[in-house]
PDB file of N, CA and C in Angstrom:
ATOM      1  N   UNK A   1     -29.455-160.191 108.922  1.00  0.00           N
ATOM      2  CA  UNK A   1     -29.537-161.456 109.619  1.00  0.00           C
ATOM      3  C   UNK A   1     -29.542-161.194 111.122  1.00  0.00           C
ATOM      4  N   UNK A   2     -30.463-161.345 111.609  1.00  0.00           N
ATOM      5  CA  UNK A   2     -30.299-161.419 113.500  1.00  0.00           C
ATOM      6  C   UNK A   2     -29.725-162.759 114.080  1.00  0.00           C
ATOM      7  N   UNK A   3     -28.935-162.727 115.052  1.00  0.00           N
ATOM      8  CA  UNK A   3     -28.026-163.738 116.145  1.00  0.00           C
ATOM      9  C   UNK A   3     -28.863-163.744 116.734  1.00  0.00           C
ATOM     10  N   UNK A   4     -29.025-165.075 117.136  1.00  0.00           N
ATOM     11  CA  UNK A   4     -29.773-165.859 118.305  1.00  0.00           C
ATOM     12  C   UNK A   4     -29.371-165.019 119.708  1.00  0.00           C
ATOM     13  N   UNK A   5     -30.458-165.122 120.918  1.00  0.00           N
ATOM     14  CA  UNK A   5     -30.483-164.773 121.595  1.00  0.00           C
ATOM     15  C   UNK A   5     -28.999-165.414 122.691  1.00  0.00           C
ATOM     16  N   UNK A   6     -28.191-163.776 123.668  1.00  0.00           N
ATOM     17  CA  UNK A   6     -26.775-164.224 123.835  1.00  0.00           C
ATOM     18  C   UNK A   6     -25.424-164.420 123.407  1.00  0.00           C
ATOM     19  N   UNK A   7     -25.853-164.080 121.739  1.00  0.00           N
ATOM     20  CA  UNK A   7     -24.572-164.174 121.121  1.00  0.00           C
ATOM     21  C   UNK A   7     -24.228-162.818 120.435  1.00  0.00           C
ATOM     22  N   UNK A   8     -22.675-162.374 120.634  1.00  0.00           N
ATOM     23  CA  UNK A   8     -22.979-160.746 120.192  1.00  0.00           C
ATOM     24  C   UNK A   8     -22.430-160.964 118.988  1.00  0.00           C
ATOM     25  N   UNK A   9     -22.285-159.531 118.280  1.00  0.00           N
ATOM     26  CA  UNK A   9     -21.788-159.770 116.888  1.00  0.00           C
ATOM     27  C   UNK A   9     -20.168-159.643 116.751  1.00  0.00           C
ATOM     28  N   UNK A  10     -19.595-160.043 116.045  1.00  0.00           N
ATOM     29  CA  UNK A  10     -18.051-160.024 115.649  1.00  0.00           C
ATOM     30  C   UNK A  10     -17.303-158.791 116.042  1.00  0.00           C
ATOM     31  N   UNK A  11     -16.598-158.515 117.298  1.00  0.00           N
ATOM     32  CA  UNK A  11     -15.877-157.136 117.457  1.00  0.00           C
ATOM     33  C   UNK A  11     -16.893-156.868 118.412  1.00  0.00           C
ATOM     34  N   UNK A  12     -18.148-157.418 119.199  1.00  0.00           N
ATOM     35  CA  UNK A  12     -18.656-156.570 119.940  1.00  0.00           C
ATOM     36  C   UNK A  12     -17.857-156.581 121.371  1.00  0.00           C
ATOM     37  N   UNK A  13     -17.819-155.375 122.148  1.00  0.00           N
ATOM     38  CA  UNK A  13     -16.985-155.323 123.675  1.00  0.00           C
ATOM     39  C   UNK A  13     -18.117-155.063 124.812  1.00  0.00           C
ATOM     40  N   UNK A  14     -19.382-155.536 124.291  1.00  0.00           N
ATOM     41  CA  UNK A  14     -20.358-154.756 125.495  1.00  0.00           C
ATOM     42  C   UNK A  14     -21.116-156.767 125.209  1.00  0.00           C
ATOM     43  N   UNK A  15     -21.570-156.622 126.847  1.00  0.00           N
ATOM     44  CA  UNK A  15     -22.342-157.995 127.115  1.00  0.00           C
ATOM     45  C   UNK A  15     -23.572-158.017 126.074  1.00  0.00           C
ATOM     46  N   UNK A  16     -23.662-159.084 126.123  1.00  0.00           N
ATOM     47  CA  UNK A  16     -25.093-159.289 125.320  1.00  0.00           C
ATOM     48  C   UNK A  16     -26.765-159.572 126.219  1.00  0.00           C
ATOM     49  N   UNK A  17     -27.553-159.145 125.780  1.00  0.00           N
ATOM     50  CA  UNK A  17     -28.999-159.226 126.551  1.00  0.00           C
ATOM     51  C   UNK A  17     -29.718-159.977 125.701  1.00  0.00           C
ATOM     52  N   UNK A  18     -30.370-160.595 125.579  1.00  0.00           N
ATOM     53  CA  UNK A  18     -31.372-160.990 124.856  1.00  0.00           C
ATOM     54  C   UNK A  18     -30.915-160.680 123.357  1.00  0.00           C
ATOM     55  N   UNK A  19     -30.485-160.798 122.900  1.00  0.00           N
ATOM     56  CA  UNK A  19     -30.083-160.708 121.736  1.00  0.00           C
ATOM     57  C   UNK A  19     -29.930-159.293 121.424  1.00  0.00           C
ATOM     58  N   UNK A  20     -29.283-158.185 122.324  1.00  0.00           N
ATOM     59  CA  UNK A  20     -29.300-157.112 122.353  1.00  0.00           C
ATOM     60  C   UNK A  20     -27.950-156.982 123.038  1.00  0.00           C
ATOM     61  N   UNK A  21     -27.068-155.729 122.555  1.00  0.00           N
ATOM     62  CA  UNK A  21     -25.971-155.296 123.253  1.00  0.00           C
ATOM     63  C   UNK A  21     -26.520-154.629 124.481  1.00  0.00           C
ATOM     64  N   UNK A  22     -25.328-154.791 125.445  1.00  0.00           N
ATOM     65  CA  UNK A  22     -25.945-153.701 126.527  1.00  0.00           C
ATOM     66  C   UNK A  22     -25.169-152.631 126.749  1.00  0.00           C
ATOM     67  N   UNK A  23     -25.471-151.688 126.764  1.00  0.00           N
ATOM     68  CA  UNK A  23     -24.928-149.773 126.798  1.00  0.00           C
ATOM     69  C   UNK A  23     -23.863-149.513 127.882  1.00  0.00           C
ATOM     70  N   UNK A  24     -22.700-149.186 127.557  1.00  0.00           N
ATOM     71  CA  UNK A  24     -21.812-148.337 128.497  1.00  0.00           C
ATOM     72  C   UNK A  24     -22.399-148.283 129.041  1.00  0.00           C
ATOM     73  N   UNK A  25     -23.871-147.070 129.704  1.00  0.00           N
ATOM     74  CA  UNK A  25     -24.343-146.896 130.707  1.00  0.00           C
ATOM     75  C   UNK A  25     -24.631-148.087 132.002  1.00  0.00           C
ATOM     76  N   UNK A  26     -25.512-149.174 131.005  1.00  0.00           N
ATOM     77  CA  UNK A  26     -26.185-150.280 131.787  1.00  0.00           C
ATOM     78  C   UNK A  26     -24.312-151.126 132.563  1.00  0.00           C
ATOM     79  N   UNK A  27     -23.559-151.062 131.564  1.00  0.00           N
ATOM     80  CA  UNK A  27     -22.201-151.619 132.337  1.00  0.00           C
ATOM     81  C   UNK A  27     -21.755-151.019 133.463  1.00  0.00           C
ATOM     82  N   UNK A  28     -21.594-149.948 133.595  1.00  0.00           N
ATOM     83  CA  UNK A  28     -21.211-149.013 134.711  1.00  0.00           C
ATOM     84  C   UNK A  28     -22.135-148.996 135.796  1.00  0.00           C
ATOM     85  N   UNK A  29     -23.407-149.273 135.510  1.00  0.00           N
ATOM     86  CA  UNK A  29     -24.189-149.658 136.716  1.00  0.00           C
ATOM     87  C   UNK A  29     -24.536-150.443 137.065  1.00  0.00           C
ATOM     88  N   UNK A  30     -24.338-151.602 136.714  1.00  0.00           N
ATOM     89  CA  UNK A  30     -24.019-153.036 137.065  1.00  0.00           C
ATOM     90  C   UNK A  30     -22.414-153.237 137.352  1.00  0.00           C
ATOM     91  N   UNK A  31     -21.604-152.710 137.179  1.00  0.00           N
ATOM     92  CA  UNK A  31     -19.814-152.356 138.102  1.00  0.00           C
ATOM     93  C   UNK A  31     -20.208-151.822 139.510  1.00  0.00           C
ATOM     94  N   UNK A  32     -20.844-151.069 139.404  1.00  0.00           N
ATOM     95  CA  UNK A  32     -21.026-150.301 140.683  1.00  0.00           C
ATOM     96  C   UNK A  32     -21.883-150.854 141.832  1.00  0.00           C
ATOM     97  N   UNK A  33     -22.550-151.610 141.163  1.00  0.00           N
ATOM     98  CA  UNK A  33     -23.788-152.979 141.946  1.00  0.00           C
ATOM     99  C   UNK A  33     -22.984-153.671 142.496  1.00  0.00           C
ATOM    100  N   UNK A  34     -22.109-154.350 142.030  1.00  0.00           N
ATOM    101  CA  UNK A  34     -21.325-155.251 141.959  1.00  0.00           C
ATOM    102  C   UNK A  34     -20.025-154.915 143.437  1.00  0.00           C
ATOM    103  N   UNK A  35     -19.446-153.501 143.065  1.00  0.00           N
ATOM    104  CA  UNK A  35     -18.947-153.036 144.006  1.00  0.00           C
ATOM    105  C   UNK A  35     -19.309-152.952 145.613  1.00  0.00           C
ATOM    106  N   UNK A  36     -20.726-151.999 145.297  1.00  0.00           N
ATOM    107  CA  UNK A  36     -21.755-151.981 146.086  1.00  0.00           C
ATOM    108  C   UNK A  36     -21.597-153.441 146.975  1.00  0.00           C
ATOM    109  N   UNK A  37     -21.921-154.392 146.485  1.00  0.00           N
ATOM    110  CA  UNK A  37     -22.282-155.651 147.162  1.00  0.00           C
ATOM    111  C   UNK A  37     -20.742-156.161 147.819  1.00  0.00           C
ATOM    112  N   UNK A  38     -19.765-156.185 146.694  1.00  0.00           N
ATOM    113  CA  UNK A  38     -18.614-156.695 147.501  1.00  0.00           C
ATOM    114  C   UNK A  38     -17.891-155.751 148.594  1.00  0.00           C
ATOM    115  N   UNK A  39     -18.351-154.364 148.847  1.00  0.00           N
ATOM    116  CA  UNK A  39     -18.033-153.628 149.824  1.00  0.00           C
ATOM    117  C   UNK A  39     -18.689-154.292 151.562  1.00  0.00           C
ATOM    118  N   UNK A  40     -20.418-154.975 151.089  1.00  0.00           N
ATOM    119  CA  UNK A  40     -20.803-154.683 152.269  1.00  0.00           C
ATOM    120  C   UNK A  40     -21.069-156.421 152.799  1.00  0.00           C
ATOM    121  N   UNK A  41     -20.052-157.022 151.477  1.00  0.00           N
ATOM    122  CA  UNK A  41     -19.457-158.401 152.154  1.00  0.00           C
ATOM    123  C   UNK A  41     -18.102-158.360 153.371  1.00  0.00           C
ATOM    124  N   UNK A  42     -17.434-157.187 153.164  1.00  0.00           N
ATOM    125  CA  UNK A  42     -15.924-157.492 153.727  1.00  0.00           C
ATOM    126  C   UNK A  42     -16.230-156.562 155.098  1.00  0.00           C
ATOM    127  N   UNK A  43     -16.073-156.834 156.356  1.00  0.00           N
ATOM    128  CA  UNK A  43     -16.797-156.385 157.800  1.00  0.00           C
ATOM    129  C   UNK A  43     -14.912-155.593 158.192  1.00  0.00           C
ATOM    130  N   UNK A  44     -14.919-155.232 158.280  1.00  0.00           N
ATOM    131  CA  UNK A  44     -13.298-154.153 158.732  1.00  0.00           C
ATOM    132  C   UNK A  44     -12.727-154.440 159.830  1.00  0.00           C
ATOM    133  N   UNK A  45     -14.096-154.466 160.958  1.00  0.00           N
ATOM    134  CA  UNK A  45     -13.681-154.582 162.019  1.00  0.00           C
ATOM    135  C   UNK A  45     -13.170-155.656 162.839  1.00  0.00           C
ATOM    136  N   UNK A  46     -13.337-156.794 161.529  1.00  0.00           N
ATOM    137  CA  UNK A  46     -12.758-158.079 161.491  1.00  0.00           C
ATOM    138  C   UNK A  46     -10.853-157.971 161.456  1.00  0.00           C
ATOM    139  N   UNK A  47     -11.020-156.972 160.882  1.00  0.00           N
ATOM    140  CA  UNK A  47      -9.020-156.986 160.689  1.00  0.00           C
ATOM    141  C   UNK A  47      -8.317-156.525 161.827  1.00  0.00           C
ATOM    142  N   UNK A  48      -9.245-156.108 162.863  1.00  0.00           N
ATOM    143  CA  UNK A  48      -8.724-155.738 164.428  1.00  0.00           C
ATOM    144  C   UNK A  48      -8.394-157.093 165.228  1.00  0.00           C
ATOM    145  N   UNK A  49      -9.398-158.215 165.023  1.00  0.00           N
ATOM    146  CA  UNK A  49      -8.558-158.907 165.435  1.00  0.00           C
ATOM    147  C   UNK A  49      -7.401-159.697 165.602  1.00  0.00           C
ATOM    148  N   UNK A  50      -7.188-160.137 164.224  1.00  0.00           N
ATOM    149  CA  UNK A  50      -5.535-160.678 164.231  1.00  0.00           C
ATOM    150  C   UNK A  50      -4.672-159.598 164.752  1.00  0.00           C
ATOM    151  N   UNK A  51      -5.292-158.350 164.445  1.00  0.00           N
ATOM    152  CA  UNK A  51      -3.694-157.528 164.496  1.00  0.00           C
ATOM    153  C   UNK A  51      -3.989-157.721 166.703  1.00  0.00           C
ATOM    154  N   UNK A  52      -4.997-157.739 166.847  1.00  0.00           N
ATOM    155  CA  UNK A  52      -4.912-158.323 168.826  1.00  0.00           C
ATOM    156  C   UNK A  52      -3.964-159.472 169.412  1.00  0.00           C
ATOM    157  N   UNK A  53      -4.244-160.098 168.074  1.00  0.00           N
ATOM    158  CA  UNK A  53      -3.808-160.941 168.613  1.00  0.00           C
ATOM    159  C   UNK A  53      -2.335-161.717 168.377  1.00  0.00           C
ATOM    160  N   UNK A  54      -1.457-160.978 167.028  1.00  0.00           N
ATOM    161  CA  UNK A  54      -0.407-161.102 166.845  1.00  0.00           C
ATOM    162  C   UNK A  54      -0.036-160.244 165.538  1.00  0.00           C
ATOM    163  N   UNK A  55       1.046-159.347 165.477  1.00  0.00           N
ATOM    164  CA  UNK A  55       0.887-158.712 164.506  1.00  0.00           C
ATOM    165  C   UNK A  55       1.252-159.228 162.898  1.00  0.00           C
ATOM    166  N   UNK A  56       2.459-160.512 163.169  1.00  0.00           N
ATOM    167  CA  UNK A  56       2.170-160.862 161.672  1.00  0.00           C
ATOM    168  C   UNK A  56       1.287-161.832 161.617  1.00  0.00           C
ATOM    169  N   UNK A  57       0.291-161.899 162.394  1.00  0.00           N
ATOM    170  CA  UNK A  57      -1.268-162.483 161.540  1.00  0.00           C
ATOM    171  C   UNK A  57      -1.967-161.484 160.694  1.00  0.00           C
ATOM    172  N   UNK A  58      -1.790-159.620 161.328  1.00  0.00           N
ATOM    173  CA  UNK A  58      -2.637-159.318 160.696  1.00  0.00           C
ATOM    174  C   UNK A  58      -1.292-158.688 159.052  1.00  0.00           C
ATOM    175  N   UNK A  59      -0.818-158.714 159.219  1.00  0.00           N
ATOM    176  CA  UNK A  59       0.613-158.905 157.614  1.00  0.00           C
ATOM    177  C   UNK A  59       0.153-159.706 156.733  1.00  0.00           C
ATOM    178  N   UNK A  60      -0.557-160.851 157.396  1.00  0.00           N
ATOM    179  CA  UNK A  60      -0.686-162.287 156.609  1.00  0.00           C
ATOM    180  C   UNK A  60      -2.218-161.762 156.114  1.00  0.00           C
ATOM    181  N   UNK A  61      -3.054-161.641 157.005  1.00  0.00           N
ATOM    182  CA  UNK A  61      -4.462-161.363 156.549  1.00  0.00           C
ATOM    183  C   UNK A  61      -4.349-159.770 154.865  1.00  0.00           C
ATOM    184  N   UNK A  62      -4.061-158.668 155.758  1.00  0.00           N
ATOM    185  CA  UNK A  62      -4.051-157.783 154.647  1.00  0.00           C
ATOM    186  C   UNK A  62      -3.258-158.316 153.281  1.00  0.00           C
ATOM    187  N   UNK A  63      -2.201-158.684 153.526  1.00  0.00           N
ATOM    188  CA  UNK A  63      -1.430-159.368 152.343  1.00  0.00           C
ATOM    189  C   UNK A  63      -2.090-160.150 151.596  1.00  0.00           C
ATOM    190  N   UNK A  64      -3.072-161.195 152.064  1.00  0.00           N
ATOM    191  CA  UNK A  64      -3.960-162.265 151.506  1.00  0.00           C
ATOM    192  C   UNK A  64      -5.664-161.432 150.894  1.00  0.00           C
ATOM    193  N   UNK A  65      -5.839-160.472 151.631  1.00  0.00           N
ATOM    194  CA  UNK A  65      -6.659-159.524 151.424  1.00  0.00           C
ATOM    195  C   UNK A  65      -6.262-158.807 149.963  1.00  0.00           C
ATOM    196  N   UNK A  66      -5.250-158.444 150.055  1.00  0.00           N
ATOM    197  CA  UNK A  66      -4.593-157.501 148.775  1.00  0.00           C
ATOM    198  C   UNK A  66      -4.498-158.094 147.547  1.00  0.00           C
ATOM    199  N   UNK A  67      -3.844-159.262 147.867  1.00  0.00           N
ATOM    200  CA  UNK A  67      -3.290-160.336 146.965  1.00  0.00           C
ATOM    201  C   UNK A  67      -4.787-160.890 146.203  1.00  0.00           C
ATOM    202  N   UNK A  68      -5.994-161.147 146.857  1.00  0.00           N
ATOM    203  CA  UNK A  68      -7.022-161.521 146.250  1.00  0.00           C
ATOM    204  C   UNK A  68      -7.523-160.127 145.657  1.00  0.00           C
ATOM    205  N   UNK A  69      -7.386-159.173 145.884  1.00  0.00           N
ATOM    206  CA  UNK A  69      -8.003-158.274 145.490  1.00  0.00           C
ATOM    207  C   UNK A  69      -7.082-157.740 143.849  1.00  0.00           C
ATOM    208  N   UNK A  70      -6.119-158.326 143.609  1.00  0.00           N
ATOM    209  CA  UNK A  70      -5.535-157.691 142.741  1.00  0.00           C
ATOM    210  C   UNK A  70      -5.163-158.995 141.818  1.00  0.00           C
ATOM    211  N   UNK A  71      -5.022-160.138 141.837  1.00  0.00           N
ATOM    212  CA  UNK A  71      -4.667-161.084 141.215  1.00  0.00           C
ATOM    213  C   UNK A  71      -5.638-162.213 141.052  1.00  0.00           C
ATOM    214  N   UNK A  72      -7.345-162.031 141.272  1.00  0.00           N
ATOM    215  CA  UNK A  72      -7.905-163.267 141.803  1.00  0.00           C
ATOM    216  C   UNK A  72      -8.209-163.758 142.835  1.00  0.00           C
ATOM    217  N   UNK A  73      -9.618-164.294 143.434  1.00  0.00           N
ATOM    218  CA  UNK A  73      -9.570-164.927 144.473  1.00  0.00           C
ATOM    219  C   UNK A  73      -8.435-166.418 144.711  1.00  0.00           C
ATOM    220  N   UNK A  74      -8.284-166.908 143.359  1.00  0.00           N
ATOM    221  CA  UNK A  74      -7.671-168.544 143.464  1.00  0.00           C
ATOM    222  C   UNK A  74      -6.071-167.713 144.040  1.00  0.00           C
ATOM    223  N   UNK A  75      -5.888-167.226 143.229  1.00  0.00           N
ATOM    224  CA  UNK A  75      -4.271-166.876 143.241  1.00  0.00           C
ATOM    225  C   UNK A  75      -3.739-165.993 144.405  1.00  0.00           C
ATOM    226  N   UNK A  76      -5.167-165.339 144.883  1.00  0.00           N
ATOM    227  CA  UNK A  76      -4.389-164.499 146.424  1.00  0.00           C
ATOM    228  C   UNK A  76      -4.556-165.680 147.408  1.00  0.00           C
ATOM    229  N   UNK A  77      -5.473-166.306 147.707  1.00  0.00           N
ATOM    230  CA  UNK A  77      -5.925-167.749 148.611  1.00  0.00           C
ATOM    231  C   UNK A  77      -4.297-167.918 148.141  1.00  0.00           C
ATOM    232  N   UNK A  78      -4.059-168.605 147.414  1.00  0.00           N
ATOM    233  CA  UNK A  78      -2.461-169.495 146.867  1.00  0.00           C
ATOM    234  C   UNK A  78      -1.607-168.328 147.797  1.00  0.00           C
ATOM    235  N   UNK A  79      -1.384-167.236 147.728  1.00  0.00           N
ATOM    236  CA  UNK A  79      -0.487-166.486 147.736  1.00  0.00           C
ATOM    237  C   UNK A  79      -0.368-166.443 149.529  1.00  0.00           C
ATOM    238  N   UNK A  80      -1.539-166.204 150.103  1.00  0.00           N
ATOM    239  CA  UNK A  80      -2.030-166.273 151.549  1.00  0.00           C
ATOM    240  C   UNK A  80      -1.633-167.634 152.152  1.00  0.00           C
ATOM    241  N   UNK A  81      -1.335-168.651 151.254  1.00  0.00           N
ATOM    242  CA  UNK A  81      -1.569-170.184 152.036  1.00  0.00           C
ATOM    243  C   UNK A  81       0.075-170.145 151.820  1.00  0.00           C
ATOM    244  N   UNK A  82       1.037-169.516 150.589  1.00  0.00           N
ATOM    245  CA  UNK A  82       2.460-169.445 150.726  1.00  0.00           C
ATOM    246  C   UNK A  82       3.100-168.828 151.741  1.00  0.00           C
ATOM    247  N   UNK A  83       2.356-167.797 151.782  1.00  0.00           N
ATOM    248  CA  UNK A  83       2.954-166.826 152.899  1.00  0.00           C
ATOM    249  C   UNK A  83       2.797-167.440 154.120  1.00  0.00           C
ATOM    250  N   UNK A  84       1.586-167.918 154.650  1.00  0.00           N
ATOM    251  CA  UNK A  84       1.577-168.798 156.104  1.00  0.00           C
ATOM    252  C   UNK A  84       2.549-169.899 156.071  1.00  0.00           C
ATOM    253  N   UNK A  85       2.634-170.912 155.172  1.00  0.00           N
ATOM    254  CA  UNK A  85       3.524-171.844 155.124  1.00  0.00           C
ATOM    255  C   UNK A  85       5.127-171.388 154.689  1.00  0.00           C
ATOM    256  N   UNK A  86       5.634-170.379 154.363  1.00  0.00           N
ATOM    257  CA  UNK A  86       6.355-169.379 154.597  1.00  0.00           C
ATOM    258  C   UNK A  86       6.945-168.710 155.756  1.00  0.00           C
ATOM    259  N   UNK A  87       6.090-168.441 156.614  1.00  0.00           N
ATOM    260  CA  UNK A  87       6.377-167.867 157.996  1.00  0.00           C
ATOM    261  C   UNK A  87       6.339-168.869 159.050  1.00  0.00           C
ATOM    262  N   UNK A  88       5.689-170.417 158.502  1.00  0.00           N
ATOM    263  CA  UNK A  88       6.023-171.301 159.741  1.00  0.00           C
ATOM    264  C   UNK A  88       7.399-171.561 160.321  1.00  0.00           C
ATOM    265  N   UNK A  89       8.225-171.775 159.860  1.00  0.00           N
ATOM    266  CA  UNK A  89       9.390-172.078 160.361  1.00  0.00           C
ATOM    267  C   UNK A  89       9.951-170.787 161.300  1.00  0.00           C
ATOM    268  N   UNK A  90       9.460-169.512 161.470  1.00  0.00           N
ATOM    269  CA  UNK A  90      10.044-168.877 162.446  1.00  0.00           C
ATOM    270  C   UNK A  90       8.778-168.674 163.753  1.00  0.00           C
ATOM    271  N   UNK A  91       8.019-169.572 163.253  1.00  0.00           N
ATOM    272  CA  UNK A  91       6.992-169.910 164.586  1.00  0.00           C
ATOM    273  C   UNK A  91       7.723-170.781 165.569  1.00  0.00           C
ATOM    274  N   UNK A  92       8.125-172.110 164.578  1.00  0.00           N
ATOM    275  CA  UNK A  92       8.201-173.027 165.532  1.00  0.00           C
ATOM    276  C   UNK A  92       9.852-172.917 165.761  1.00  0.00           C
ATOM    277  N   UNK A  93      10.544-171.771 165.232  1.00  0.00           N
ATOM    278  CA  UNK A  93      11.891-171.746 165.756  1.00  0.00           C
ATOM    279  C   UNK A  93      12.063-170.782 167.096  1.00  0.00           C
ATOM    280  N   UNK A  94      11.112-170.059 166.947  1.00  0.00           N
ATOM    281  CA  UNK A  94      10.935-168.947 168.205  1.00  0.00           C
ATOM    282  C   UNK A  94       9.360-169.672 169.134  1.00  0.00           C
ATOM    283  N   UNK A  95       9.886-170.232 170.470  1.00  0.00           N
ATOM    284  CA  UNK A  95       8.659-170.861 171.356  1.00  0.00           C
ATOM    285  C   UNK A  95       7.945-169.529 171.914  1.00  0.00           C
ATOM    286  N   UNK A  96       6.784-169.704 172.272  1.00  0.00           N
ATOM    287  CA  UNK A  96       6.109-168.536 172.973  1.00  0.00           C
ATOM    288  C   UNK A  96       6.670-168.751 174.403  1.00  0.00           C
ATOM    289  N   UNK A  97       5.879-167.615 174.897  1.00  0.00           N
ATOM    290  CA  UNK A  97       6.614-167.336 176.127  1.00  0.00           C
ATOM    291  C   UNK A  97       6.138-168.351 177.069  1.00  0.00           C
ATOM    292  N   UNK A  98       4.912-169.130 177.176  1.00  0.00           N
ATOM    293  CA  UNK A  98       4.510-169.770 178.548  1.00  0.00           C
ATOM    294  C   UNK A  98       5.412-171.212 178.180  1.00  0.00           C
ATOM    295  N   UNK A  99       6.098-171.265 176.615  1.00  0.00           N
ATOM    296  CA  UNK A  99       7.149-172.389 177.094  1.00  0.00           C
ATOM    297  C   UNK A  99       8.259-172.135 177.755  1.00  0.00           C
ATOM    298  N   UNK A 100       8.275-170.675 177.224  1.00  0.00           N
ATOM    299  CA  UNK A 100       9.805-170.605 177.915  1.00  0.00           C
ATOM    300  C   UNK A 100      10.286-170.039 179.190  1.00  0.00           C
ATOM    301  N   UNK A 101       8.799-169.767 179.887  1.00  0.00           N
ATOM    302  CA  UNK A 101       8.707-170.016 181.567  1.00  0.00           C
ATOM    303  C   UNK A 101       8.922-172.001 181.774  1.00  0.00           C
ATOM    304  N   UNK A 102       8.675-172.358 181.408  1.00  0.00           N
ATOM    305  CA  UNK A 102       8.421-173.914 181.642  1.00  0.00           C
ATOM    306  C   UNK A 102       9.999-174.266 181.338  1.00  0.00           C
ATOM    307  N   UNK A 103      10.641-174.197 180.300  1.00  0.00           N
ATOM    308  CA  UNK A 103      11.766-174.913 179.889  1.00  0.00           C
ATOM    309  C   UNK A 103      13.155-173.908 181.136  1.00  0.00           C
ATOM    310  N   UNK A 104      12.291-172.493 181.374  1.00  0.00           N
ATOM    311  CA  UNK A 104      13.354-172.152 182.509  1.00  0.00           C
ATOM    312  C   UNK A 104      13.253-173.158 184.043  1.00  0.00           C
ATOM    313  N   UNK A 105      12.337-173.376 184.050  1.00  0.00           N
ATOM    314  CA  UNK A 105      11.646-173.822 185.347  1.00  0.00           C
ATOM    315  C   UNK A 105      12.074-175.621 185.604  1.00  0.00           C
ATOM    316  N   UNK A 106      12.309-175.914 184.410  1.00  0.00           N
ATOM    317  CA  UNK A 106      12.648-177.231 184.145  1.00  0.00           C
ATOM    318  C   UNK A 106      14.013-177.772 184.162  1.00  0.00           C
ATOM    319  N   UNK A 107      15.011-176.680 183.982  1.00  0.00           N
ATOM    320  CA  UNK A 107      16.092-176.490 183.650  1.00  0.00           C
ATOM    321  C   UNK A 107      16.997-176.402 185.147  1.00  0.00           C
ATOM    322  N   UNK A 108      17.918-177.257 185.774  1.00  0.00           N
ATOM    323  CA  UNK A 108      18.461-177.085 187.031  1.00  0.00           C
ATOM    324  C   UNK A 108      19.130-175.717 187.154  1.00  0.00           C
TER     325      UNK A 108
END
């Protein structure tokens, strides 16, 4: 009996083609395509800037970086949006410095 085209047979672990399994081989080189492409989505020299510009931005970025890379895009995003909303409260408990020229300056 042949399965309609797309559907594999009972116990199969390899994708289906056209009504055809597809080979360890063809999997591994379509992984590596795949790799290939999501390597020459992510630019590196992008992670220089947070760390310029404050260093636990770039904590937050690699962490959110990692976190998608190992658990999911949905669930590292989640994990990245905890951690920022996480670290707010010692933003706004510690003022930057051009307030706290101002609140000296203000101060008799």
């Amino acid at each position: 009996m042949e399965l309609p085209a797309g559907v594999a047979a009972e116990g199969s672990a390899h994708p289906v083609h056209r009504g055809r399994s597809i080979g360890p081989e063809s999997s591994t080189a379509l992984g590596a395509i795949v790799i290939f492409a999501a390597t020459r989505l992510i630019d590196l020299g992008e992670f220089r800037r947070p760390l310029a510009f404050r260093h636990s931005e770039f904590i937050l970025t690699s962490a959110t970086c990692r976190s998608a890379l190992i658990f999911d895009i949905l669930y590292g995003v989640l994990l990245g949006v905890a951690l920022s909303v996480a670290e707010m409260p010692a933003r706004i408990a510690v003022p930057t410095m051009p307030s706290w020229s101002w609140a000296c300056r203000a101060s008799p």
